[in-house]
Protein backbone atom coordinates (compact mmCIF):
# COMPACT_ATOMS: atom_id res chain seq x y z
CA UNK A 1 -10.00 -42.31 17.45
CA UNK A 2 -11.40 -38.93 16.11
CA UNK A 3 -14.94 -38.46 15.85
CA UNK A 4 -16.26 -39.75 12.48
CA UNK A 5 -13.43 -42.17 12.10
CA UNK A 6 -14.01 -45.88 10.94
CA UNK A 7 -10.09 -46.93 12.07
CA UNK A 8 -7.70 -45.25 14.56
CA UNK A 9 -4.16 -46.22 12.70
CA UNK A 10 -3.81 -47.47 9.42
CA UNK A 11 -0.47 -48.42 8.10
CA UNK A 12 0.13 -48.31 4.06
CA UNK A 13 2.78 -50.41 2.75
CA UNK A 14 4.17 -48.72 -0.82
CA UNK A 15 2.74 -45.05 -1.09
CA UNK A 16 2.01 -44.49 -4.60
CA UNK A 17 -0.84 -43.97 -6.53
CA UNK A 18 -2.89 -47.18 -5.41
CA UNK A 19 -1.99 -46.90 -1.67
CA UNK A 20 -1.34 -43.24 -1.38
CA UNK A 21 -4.98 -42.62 -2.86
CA UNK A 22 -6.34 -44.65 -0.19
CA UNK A 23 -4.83 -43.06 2.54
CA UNK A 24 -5.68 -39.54 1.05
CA UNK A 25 -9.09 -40.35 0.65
CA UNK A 26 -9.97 -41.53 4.26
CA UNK A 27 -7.54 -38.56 5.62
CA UNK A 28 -9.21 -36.21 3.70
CA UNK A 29 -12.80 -37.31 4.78
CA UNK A 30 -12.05 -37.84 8.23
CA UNK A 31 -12.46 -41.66 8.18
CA UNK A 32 -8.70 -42.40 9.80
CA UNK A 33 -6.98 -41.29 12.84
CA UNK A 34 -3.47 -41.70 11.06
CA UNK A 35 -1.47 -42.94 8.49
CA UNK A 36 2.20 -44.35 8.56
CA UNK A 37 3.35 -44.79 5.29
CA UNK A 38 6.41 -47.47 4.84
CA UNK A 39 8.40 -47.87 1.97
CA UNK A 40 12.20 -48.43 0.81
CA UNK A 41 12.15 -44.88 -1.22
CA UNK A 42 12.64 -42.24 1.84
CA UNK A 43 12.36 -39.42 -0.86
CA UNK A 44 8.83 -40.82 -1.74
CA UNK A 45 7.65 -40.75 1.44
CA UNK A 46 8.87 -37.30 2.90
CA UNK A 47 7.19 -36.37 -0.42
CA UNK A 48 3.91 -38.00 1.08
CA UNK A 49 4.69 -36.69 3.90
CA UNK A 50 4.66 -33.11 2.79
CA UNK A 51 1.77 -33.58 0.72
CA UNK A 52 -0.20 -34.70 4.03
CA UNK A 53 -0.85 -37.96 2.29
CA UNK A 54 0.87 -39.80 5.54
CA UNK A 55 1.67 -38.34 8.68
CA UNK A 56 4.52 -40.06 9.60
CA UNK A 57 6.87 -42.70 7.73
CA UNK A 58 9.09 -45.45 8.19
CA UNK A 59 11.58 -47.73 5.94
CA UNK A 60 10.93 -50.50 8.58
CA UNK A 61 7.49 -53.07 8.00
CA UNK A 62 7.48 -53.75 11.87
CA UNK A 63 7.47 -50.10 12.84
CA UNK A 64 4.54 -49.29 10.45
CA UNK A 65 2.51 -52.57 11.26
CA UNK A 66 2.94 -53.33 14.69
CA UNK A 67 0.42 -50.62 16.41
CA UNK A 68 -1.87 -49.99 12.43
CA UNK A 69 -5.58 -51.60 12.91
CA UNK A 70 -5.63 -51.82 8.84
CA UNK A 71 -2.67 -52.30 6.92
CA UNK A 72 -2.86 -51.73 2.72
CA UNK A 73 -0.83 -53.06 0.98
CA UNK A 74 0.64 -51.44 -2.53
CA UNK A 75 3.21 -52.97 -3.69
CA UNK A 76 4.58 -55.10 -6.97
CA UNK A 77 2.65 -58.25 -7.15
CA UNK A 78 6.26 -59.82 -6.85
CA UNK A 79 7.00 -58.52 -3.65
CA UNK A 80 4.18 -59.73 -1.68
CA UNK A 81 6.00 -63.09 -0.74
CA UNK A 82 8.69 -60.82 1.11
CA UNK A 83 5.87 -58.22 2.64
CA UNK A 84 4.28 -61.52 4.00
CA UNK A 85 7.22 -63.18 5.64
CA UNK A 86 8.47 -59.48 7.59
CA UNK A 87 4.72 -58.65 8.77
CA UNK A 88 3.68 -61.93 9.87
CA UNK A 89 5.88 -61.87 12.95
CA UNK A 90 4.63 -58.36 13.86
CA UNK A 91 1.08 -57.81 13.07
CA UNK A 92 -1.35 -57.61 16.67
CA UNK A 93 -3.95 -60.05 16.86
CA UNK A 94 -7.30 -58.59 14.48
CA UNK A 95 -5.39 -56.26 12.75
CA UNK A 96 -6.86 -56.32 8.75
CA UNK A 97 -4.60 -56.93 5.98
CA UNK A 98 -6.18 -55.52 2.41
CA UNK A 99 -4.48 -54.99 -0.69
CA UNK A 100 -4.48 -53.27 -3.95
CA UNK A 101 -2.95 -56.53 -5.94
CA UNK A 102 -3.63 -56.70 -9.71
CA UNK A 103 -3.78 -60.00 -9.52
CA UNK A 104 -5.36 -62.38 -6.52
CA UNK A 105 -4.52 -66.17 -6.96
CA UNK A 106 -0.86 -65.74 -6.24
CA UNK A 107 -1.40 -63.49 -3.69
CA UNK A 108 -3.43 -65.50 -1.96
CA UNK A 109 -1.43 -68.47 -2.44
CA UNK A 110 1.78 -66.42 -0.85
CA UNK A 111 -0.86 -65.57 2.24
CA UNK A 112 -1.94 -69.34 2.50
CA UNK A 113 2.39 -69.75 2.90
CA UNK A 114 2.81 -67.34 5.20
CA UNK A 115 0.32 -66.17 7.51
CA UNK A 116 -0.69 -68.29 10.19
CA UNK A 117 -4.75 -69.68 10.06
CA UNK A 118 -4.82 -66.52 12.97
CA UNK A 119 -3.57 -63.78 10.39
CA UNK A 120 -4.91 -65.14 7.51
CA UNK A 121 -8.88 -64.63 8.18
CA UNK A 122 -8.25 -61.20 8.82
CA UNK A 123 -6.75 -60.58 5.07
CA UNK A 124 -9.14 -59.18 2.77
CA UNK A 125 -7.86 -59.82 -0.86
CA UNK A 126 -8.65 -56.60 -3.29
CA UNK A 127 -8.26 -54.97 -6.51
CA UNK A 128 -9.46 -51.46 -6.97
CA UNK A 129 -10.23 -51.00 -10.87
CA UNK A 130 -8.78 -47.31 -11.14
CA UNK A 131 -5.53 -45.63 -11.59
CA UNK A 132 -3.47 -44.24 -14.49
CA UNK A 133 0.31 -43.95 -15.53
CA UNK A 134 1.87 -42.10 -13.31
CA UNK A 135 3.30 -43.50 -10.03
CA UNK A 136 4.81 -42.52 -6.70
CA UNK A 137 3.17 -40.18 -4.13
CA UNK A 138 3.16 -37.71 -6.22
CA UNK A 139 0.40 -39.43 -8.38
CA UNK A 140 -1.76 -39.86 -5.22
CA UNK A 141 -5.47 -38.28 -5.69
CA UNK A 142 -8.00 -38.41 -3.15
CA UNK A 143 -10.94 -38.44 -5.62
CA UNK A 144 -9.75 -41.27 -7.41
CA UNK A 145 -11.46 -44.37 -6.76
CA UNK A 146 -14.79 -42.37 -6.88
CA UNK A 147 -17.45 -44.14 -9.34
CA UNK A 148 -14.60 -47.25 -9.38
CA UNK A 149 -15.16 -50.58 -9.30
CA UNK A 150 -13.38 -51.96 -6.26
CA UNK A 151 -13.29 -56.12 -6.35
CA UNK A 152 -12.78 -57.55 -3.35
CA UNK A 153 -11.81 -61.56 -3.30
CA UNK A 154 -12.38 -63.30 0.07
CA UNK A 155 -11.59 -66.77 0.65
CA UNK A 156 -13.53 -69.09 2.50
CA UNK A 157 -11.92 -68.32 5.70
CA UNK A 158 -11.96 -64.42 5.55
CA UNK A 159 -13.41 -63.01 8.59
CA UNK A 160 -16.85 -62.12 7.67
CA UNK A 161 -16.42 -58.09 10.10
CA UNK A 162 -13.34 -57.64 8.37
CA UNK A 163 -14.81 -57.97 4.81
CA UNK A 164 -17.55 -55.69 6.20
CA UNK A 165 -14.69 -52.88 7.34
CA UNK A 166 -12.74 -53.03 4.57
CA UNK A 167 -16.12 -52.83 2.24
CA UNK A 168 -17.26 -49.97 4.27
CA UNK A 169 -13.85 -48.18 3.90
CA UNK A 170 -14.09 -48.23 0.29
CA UNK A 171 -17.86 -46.95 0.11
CA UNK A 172 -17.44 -44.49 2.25
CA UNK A 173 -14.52 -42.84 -0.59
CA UNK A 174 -16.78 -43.47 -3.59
CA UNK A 175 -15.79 -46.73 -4.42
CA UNK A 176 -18.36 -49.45 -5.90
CA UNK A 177 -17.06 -52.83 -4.03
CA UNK A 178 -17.76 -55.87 -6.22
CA UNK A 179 -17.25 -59.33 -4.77
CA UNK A 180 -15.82 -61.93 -7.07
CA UNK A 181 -13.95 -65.70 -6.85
CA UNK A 182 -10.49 -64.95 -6.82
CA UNK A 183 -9.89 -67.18 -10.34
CA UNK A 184 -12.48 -65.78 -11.86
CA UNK A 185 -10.75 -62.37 -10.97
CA UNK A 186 -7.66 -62.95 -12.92
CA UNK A 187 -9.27 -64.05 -15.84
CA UNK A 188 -11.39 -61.30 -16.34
CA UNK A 189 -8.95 -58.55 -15.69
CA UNK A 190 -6.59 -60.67 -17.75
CA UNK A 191 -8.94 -60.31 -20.63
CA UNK A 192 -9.66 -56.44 -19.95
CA UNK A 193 -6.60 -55.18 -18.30
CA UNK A 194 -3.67 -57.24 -18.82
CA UNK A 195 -4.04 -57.79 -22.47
CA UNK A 196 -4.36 -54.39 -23.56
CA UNK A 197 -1.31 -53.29 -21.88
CA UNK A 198 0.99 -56.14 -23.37
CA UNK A 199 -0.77 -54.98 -26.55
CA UNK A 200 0.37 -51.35 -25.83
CA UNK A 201 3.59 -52.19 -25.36
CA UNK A 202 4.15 -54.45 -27.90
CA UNK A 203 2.41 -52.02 -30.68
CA UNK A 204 5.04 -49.12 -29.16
CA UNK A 205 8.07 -51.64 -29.46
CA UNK A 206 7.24 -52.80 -33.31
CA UNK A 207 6.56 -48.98 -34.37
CA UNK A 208 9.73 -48.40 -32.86
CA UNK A 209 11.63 -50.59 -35.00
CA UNK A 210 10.47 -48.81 -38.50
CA UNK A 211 12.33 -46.21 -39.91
CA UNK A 212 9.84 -43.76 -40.19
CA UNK A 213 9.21 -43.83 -36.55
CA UNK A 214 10.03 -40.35 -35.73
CA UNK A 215 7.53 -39.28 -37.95
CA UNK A 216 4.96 -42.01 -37.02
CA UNK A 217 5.36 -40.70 -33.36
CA UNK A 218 5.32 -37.04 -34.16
CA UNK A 219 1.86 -37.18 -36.07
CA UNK A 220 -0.05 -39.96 -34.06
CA UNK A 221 -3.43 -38.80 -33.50
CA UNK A 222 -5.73 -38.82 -30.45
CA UNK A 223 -6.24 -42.62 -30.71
CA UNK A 224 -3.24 -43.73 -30.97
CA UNK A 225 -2.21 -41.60 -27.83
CA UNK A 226 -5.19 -42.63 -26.16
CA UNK A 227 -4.23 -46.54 -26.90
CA UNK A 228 -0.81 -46.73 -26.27
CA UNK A 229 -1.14 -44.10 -22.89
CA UNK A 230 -1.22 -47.33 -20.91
CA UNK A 231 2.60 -47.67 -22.00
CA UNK A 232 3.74 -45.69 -20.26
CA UNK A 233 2.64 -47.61 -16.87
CA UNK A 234 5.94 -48.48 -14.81
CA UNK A 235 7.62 -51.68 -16.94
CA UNK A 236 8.33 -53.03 -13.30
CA UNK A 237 4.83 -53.27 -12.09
CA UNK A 238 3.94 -54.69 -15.64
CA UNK A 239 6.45 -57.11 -15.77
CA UNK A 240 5.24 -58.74 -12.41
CA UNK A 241 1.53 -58.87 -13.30
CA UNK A 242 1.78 -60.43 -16.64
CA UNK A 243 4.44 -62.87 -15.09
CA UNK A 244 1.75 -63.41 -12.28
CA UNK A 245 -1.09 -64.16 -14.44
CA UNK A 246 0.70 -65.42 -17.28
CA UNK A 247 -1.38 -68.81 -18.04
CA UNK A 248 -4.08 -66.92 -18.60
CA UNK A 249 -2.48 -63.73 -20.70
CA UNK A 250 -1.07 -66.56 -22.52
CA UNK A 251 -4.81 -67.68 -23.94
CA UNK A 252 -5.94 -64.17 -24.57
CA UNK A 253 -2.93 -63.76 -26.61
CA UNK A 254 -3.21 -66.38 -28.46
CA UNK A 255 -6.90 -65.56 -28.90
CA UNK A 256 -6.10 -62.25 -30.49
CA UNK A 257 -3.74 -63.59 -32.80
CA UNK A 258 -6.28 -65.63 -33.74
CA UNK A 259 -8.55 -62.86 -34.62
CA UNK A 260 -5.85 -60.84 -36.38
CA UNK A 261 -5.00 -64.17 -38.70
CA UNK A 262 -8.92 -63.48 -39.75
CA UNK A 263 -8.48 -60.02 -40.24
CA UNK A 264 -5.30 -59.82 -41.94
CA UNK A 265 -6.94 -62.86 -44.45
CA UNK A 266 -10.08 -60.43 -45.15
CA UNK A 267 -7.79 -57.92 -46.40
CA UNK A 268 -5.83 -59.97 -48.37
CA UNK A 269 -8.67 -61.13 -50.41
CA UNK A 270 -10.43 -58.06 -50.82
CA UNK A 271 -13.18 -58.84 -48.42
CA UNK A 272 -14.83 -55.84 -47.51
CA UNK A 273 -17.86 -57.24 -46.82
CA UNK A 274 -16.53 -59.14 -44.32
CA UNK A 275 -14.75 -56.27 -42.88
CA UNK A 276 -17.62 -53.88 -42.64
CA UNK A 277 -19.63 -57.07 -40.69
CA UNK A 278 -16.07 -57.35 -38.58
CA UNK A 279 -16.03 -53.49 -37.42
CA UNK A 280 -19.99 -53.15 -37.14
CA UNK A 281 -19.86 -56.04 -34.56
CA UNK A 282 -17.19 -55.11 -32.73
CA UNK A 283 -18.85 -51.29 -32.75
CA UNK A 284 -21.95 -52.82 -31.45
CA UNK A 285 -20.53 -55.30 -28.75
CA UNK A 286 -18.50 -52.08 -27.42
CA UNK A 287 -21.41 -49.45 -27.52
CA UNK A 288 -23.70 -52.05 -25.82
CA UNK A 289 -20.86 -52.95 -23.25
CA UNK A 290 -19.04 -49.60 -22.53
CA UNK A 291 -21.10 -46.76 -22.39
CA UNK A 292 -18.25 -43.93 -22.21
């Protein structure tokens, strides 16, 4: 291990933005002795490859796990079922599992299935709160957890040293590390994640229907491009995280319906009192809540 370094091999399963980031960031401050980037895309990762991101790839999970003492793992929320069933056979006693999930309780729930009691205490559940768009190494930027949130959701068993790796490994990048109960997790980001990007969508999708929607697209202004950006997130990934968390997107969409039923009413009858109280709250809850 190279002076400065917090772990000698670290092994990052799906090197896009999330895990390609990662892998950047400790590269680029010194804090790993090397990175073996796996994936099923070869293109992706001679592209990682080339943009020093990894130094060395493989397509095959037991090459790029067997001799890693972290693995990070990147991929759709769907996919961790079959991640956990190849790995499991070939990880080395104390190795650290971690993860950039969007959700936790089904991830979790596939660990509980398929990792032994022995594996499973060394998995450290997380969620790092940053990212945009784009995807695939190509996206990867070493700066970009810096001032981020990073939630980390340990279970009960989770080895208490590696919690206090993985934590440090995300510090020492810029990251804030957050501790939080896994279900409490998915709620949360189901209210300020999730929901705005099925909102996205679906606001893109009915525009698109109207005839006028050249023109509608051609003239949106900065708020409408800075609302609907999230749409253009990879319909893949989405499609597995709302599936994953669905009971509780489910509530928060039926919440907001809710609240447009109220809003809709107010302008129906002419109620712009009621309006101007409806936008000064939600301007005040937002200003006291968000400060950028």
């Amino acid at each position: 291990m190279s002076e400065g370094a917090l772990i000698n091999r670290l092994a990052v399963i799906g090197v896009g933005l999330i895990g390609g980031s990662f892998a950047l960031s400790l590269k680029n401050k010194g804090l790993v002795g090397s990175v073996i980037g796996v994936g099923r895309n070869e293109d992706n990762l001679i592209l990682a490859k080339q943009l020093n991101i990894i130094d060395e790839y493989s397509t095959s999970l037991k090459e790029a796990v067997e001799t890693a003492d972290v693995v990070f793992i990147a991929v759709p929320v769907s996919k961790y079922d079959d991640v956990f069933k190849e790995i499991k056979q070939h990880i080395k006693h104390g190795t650290i599992i971690t993860d950039g999930g969007s959700t936790k309780v089904n991830i979790i729930e596939a660990a509980n299935r398929e990792f032994s009691e022995s594996i499973n205490q060394f998995f450290v559940p997380g969620h790092p709160i940053a990212g945009n768009e784009k995807s695939g190494a190509g996206a990867a930027i070493d700066s970009l957890y810096v001032n981020h949130k990073i939630i980390l959701t340990p279970t009960k068993s989770t080895d208490k040293t590696a919690l206090e790796l993985v934590t440090k490994l995300w510090q020492s990048i810029g990251a804030n590390v957050v501790l939080m109960e896994p279900v409490h997790h998915d709620l949360v980001l189901g209210a300020t994640s999730h929901l705005p990007h099925a909102l996205a969508f679906s606001l893109v999708n009915m525009l698109a229907t109207l005839n006028e929607r050249e023109e509608i697209f051609e003239y949106a202004a900065g708020g409408f491009k800075d609302f609907t950006r999230i749409a253009s997130s990879d319909p893949k990934m989405w499609q597995d995280i709302c599936l994953a968390n669905k009971d509780v997107l489910l509530k928060h969409i039926q919440m907001y319906k809710e609240e447009l039923d109220e809003l809709s009413k107010a302008l129906k009858d002419d109620h712009s009192e009621y309006l101007f109280n409806y936008f000064s709250r939600s301007k005040q809850t937002r200003d006291k809540f968000v400060k950028t």
